[in-house]
Protein backbone atom coordinates (compact mmCIF):
# COMPACT_ATOMS: atom_id res chain seq x y z
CA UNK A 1 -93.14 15.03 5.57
CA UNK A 2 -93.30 18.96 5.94
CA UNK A 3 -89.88 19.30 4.06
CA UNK A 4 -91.38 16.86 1.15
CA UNK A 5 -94.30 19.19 0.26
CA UNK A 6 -92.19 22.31 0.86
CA UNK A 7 -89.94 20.72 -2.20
CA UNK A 8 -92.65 20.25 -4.59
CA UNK A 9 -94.78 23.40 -3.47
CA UNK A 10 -91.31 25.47 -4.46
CA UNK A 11 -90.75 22.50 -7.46
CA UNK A 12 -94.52 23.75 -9.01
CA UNK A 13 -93.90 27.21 -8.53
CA UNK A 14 -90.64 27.47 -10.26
CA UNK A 15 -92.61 25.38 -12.94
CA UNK A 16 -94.94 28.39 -13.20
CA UNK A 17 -98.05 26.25 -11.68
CA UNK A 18 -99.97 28.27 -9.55
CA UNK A 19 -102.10 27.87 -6.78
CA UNK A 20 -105.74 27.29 -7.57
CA UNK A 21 -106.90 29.72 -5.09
CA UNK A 22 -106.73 33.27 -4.61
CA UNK A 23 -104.82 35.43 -2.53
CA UNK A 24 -107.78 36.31 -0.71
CA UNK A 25 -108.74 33.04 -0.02
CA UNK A 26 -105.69 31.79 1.03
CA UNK A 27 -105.66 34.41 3.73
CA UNK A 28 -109.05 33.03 4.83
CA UNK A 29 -107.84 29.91 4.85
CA UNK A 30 -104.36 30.50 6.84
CA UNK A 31 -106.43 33.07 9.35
CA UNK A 32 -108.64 30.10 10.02
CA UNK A 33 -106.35 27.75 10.06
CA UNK A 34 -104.26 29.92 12.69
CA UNK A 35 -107.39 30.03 15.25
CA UNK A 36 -107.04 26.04 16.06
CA UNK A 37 -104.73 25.21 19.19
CA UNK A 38 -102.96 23.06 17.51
CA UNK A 39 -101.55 25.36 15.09
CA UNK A 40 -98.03 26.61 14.04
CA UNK A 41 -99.03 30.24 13.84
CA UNK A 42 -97.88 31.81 10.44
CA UNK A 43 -97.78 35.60 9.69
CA UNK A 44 -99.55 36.63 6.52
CA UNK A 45 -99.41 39.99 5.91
CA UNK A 46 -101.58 41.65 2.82
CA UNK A 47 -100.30 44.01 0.60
């Protein structure tokens, strides 16, 4: 399931969609995201 929406996520991007949020929100989101337990902790570094 994880590998299917990693192929479309890279699929729209090539396509030139992009994502309907911005960057600062999506760092909200993946810093809250991050504080569950069950989490896969991810790295997201501004810049």
């Amino acid at each position: 399931m994880v590998e299917a929406i990693r192929r479309r996520f890279v699929k729209e991007l090539r396509a030139g969609n992009y994502l309907p949020v911005d960057r600062q929100e999506l760092l909200r989101r993946l810093t809250e995201r991050n504080q569950r337990e069950d989490a896969k902790s991810s790295t997201a570094l501004p810049c």
